[in-house]
PDB file of N, CA and C in Angstrom:
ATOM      1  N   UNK A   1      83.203  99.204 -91.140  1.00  0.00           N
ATOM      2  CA  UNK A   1      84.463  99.539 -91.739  1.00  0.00           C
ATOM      3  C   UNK A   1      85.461  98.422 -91.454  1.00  0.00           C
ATOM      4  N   UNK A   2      86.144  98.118 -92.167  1.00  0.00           N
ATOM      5  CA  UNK A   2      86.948  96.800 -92.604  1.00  0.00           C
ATOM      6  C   UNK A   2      88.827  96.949 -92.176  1.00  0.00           C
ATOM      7  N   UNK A   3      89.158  97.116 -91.393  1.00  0.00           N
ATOM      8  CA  UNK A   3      90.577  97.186 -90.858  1.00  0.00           C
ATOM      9  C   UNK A   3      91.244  96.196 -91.442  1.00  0.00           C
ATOM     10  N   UNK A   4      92.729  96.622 -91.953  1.00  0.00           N
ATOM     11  CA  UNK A   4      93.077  95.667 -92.805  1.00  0.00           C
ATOM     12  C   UNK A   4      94.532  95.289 -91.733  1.00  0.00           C
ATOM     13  N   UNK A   5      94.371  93.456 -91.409  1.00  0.00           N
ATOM     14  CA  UNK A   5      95.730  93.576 -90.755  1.00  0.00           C
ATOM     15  C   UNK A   5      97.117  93.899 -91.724  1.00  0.00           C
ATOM     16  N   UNK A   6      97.995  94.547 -90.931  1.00  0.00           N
ATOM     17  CA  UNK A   6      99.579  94.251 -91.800  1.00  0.00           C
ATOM     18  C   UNK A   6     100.599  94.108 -91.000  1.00  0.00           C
ATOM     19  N   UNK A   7     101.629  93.353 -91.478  1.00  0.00           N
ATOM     20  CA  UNK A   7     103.035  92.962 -90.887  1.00  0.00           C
ATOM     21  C   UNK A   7     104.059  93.564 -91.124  1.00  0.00           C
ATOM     22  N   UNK A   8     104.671  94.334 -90.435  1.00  0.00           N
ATOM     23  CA  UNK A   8     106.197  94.441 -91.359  1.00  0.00           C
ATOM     24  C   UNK A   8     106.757  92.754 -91.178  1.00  0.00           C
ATOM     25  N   UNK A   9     107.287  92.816 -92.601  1.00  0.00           N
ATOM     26  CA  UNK A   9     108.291  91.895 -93.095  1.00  0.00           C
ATOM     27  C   UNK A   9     109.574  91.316 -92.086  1.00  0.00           C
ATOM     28  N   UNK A  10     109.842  90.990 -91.810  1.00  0.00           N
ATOM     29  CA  UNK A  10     110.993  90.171 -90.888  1.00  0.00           C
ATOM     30  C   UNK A  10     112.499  90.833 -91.253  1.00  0.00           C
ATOM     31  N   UNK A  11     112.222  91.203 -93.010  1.00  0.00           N
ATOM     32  CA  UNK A  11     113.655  91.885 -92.818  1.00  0.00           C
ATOM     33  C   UNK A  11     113.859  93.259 -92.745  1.00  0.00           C
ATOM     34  N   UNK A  12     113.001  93.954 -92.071  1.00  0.00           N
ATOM     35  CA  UNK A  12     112.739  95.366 -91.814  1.00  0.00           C
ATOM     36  C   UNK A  12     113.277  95.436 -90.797  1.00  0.00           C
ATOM     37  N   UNK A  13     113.927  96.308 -90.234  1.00  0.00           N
ATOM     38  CA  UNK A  13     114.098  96.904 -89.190  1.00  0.00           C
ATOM     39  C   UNK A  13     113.178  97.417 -88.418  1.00  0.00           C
ATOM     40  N   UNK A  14     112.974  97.611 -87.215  1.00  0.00           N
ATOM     41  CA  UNK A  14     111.615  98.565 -86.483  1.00  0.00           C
ATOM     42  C   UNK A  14     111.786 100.102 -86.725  1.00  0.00           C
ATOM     43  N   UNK A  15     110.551 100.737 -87.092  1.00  0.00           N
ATOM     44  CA  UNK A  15     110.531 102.016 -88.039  1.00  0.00           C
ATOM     45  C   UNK A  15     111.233 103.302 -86.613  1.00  0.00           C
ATOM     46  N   UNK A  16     112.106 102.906 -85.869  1.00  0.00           N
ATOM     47  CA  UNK A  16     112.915 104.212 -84.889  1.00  0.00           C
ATOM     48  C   UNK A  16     112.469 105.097 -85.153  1.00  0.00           C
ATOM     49  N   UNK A  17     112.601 105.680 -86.505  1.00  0.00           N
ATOM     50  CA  UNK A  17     113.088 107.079 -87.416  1.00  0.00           C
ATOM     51  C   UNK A  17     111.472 106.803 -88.776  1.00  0.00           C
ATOM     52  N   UNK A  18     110.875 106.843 -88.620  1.00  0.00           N
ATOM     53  CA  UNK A  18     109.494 106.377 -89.428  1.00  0.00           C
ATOM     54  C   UNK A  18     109.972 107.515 -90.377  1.00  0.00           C
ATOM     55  N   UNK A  19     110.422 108.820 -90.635  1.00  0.00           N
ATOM     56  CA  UNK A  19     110.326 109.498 -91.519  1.00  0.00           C
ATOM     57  C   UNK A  19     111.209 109.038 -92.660  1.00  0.00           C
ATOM     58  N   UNK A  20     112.533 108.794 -92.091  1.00  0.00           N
ATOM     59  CA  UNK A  20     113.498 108.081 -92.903  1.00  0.00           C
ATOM     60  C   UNK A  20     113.518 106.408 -92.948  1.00  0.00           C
ATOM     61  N   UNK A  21     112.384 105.639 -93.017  1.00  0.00           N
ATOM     62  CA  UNK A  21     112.328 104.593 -92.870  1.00  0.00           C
ATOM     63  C   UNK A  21     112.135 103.983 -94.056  1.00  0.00           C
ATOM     64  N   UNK A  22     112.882 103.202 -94.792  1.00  0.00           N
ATOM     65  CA  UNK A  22     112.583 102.800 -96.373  1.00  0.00           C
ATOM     66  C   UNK A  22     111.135 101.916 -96.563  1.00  0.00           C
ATOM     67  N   UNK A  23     111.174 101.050 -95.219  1.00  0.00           N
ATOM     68  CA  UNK A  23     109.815  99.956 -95.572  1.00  0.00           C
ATOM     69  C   UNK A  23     108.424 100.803 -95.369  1.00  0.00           C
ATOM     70  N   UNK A  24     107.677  99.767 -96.264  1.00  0.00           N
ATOM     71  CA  UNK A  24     106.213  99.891 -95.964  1.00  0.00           C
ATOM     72  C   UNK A  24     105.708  98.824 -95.348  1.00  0.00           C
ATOM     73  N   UNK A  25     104.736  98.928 -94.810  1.00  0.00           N
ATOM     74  CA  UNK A  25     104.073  97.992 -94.370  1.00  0.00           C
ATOM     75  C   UNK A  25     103.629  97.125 -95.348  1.00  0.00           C
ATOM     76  N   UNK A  26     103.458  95.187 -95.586  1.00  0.00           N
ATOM     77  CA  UNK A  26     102.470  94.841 -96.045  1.00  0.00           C
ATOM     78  C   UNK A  26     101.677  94.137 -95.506  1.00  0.00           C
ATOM     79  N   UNK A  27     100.570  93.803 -95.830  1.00  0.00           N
ATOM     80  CA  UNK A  27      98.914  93.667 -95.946  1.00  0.00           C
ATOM     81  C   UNK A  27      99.358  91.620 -95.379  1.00  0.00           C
ATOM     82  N   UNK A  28      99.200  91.476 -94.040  1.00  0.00           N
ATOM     83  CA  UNK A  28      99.386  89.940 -93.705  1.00  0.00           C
ATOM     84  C   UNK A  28      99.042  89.180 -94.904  1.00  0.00           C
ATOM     85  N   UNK A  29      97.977  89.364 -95.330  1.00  0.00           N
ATOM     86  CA  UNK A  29      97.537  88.540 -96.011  1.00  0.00           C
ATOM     87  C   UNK A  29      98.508  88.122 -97.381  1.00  0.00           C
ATOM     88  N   UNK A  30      98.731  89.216 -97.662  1.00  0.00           N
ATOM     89  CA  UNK A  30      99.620  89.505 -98.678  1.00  0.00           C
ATOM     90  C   UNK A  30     101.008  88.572 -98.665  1.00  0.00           C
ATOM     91  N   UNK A  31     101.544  89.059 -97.226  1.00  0.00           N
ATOM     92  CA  UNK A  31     102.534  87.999 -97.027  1.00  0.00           C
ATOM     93  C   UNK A  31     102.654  86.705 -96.776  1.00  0.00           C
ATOM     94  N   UNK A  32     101.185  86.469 -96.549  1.00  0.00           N
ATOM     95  CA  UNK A  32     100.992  84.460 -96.577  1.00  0.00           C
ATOM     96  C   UNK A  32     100.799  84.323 -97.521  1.00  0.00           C
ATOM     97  N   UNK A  33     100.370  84.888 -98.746  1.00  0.00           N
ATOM     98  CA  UNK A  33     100.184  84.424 -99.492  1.00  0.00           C
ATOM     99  C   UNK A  33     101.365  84.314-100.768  1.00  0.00           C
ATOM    100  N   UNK A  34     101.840  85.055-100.598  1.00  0.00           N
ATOM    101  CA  UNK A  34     102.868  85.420-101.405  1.00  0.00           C
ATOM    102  C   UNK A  34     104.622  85.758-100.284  1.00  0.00           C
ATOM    103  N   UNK A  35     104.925  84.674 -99.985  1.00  0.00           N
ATOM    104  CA  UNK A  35     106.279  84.979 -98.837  1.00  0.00           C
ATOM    105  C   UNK A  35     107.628  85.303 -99.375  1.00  0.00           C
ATOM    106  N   UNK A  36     107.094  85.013-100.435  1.00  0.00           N
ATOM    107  CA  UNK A  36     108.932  85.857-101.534  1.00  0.00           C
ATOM    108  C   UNK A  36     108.884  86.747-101.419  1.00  0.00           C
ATOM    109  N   UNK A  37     107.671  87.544-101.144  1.00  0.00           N
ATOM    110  CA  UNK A  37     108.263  89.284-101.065  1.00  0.00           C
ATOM    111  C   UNK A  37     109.413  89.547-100.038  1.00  0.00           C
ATOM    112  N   UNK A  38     109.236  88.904 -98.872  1.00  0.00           N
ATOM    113  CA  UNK A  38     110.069  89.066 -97.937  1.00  0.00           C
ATOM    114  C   UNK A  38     111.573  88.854 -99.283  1.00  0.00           C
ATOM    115  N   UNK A  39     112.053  88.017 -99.653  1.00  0.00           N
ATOM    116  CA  UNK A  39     112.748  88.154-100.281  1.00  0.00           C
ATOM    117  C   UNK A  39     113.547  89.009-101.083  1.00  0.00           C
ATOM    118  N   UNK A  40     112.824  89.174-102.025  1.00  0.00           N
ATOM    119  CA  UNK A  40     112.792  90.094-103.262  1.00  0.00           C
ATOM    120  C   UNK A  40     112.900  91.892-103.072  1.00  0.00           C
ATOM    121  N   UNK A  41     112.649  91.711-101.644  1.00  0.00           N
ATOM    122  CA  UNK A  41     112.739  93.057-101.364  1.00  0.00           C
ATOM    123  C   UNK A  41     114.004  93.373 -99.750  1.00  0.00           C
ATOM    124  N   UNK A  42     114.730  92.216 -99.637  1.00  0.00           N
ATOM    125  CA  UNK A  42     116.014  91.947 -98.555  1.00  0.00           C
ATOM    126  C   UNK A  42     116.822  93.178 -99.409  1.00  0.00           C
ATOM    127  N   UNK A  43     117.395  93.136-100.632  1.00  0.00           N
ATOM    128  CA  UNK A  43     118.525  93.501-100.858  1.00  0.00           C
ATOM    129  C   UNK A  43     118.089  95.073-101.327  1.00  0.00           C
ATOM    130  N   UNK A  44     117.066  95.421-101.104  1.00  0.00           N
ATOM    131  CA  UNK A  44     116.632  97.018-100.869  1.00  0.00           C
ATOM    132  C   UNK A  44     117.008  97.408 -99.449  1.00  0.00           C
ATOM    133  N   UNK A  45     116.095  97.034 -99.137  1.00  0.00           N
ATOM    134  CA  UNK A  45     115.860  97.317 -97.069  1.00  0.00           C
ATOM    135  C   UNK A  45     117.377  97.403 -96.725  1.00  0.00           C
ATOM    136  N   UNK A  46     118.337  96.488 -97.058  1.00  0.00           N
ATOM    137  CA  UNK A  46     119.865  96.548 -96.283  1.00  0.00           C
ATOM    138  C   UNK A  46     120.549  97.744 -97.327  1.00  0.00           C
ATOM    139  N   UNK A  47     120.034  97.996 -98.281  1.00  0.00           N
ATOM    140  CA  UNK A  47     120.885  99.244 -99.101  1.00  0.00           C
ATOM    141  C   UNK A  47     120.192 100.507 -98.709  1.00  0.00           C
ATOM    142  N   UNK A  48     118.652 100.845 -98.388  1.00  0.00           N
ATOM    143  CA  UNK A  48     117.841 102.023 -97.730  1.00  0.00           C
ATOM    144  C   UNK A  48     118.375 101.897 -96.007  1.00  0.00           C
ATOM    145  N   UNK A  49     119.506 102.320 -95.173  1.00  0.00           N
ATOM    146  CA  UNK A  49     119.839 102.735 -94.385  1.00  0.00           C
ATOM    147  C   UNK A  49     118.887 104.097 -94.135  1.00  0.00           C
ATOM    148  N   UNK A  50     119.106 104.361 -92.527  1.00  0.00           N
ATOM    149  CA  UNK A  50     118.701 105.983 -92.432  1.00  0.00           C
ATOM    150  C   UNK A  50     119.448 106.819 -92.841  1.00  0.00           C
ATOM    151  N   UNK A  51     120.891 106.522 -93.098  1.00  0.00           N
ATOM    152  CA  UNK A  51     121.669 107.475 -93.606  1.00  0.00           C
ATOM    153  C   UNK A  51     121.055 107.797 -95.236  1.00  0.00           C
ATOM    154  N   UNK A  52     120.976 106.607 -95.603  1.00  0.00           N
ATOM    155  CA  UNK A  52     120.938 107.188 -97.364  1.00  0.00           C
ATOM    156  C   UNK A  52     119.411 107.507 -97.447  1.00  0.00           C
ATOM    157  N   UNK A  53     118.027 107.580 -96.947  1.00  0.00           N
ATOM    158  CA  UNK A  53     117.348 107.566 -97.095  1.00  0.00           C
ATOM    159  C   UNK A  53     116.965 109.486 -96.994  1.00  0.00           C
ATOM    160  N   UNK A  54     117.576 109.680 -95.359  1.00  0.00           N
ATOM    161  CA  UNK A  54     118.179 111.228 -95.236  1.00  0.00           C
ATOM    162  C   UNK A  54     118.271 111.992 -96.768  1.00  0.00           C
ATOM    163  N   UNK A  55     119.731 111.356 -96.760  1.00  0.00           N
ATOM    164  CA  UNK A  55     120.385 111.433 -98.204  1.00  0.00           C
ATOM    165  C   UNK A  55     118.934 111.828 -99.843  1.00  0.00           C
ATOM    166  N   UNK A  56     118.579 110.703 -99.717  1.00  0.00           N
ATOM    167  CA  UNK A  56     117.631 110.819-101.132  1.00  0.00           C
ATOM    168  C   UNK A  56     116.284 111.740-100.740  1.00  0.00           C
ATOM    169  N   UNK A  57     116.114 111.786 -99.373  1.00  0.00           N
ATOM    170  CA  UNK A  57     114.422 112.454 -99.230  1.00  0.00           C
ATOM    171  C   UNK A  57     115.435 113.981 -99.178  1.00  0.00           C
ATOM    172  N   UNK A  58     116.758 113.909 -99.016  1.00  0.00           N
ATOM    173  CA  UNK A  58     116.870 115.779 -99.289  1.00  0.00           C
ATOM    174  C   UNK A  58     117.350 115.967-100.407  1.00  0.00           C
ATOM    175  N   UNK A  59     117.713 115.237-101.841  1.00  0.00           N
ATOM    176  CA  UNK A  59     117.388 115.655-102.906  1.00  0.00           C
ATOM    177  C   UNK A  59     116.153 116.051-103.443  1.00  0.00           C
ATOM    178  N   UNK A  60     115.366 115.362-102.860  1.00  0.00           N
ATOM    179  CA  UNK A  60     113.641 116.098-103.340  1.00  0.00           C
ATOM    180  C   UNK A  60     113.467 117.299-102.592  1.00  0.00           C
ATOM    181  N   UNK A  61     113.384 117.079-100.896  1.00  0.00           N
ATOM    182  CA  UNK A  61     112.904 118.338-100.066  1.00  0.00           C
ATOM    183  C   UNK A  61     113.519 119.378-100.294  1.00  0.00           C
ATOM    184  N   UNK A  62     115.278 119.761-100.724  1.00  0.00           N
ATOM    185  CA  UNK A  62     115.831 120.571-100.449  1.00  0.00           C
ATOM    186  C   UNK A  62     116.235 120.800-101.709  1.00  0.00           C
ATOM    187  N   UNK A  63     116.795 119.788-102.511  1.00  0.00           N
ATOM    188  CA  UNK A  63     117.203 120.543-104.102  1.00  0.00           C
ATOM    189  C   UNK A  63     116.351 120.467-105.085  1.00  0.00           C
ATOM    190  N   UNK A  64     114.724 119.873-104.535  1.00  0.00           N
ATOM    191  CA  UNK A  64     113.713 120.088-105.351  1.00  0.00           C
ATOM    192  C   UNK A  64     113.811 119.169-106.478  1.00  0.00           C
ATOM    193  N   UNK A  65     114.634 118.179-106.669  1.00  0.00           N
ATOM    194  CA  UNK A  65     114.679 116.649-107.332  1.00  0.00           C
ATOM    195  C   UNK A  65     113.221 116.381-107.763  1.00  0.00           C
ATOM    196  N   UNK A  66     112.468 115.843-108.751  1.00  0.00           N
ATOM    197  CA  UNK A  66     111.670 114.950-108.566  1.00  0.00           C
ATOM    198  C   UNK A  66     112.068 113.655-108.639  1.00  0.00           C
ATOM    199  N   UNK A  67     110.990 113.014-107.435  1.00  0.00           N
ATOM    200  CA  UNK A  67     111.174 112.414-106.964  1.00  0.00           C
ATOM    201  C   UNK A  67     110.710 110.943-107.382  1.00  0.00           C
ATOM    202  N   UNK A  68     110.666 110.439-108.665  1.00  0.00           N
ATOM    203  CA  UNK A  68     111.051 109.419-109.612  1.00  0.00           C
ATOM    204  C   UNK A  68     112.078 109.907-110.248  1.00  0.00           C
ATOM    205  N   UNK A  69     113.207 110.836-110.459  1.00  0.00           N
ATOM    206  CA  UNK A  69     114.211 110.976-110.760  1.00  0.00           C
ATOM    207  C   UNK A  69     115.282 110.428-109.416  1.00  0.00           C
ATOM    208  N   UNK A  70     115.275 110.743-108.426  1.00  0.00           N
ATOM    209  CA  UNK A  70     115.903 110.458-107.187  1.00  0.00           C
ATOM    210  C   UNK A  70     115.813 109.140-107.254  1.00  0.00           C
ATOM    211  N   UNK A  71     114.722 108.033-107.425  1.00  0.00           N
ATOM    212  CA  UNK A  71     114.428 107.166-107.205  1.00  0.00           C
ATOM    213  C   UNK A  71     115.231 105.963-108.248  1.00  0.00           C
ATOM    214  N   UNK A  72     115.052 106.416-109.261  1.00  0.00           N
ATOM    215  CA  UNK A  72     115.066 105.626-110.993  1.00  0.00           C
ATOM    216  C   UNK A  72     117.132 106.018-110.082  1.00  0.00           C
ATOM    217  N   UNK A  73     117.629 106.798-110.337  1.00  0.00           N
ATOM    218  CA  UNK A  73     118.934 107.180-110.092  1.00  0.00           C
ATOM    219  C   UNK A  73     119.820 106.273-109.090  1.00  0.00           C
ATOM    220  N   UNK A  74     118.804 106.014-107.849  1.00  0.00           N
ATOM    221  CA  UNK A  74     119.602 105.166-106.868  1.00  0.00           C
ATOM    222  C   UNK A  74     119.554 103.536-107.268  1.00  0.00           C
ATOM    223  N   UNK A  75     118.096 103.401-108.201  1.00  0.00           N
ATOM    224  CA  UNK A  75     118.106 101.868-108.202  1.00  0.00           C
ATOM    225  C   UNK A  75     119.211 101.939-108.899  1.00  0.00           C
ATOM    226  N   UNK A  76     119.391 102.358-110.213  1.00  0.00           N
ATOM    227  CA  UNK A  76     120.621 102.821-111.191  1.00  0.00           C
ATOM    228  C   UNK A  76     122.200 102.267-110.370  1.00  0.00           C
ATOM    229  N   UNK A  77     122.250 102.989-109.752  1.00  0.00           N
ATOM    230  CA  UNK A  77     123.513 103.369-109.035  1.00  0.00           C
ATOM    231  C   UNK A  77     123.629 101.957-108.393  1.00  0.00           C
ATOM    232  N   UNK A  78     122.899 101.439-107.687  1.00  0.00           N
ATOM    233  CA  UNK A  78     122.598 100.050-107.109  1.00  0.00           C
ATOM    234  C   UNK A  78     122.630  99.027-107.916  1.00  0.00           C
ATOM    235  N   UNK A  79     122.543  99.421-109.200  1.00  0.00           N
ATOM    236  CA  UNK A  79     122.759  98.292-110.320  1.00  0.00           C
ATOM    237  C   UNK A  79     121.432  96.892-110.177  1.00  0.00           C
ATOM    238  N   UNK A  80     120.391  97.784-109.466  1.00  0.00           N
ATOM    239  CA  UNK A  80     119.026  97.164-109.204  1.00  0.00           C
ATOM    240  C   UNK A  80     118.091  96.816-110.746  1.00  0.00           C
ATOM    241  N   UNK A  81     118.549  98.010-111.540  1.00  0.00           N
ATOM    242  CA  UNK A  81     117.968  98.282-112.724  1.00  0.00           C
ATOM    243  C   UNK A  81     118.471  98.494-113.443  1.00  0.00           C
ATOM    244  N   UNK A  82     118.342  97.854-114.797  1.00  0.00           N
ATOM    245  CA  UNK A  82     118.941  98.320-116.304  1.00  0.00           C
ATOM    246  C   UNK A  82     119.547 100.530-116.483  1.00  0.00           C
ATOM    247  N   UNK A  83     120.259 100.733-116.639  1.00  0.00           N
ATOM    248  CA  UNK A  83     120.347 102.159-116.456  1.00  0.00           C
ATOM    249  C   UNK A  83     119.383 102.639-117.832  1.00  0.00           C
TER     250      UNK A  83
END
């Protein structure tokens, strides 16, 4: 069986609060090979706080949101994405 190494990214924070934690892990390899992700994904990570993350996982858990609606809404709001 084949263990796959992974890194968090440099601009992650350390997962404290793993439930409310916006990053994922990626795949080392992934990140040598491709190091813009670190990039391309900075101006998420500093807008997914634990506060707002709280925030969006209890529109799904608690007001029953789905949860590509929650999602599509904040990039929106973030002006991440075309509305």
């Amino acid at each position: 069986m084949h263990h796959q190494t992974v890194r968090r990214p440099s601009f992650l924070p350390s997962p404290t609060h793993a439930r409310h934690h916006s990053a994922s892990d990626v795949p080392t390899e992934v990140l040598d090979e491709h190091p813009e992700i670190e990039e391309l994904f900075a101006p998420l990570s500093q807008l997914l706080t634990g506060e707002k993350m709280q925030e969006l996982n209890a529109r799904v858990d608690v007001d029953g949101e789905d949860y590509t609606t929650v999602a599509l809404d904040f990039l929106q709001e973030e002006n991440l994405i075309p509305d």
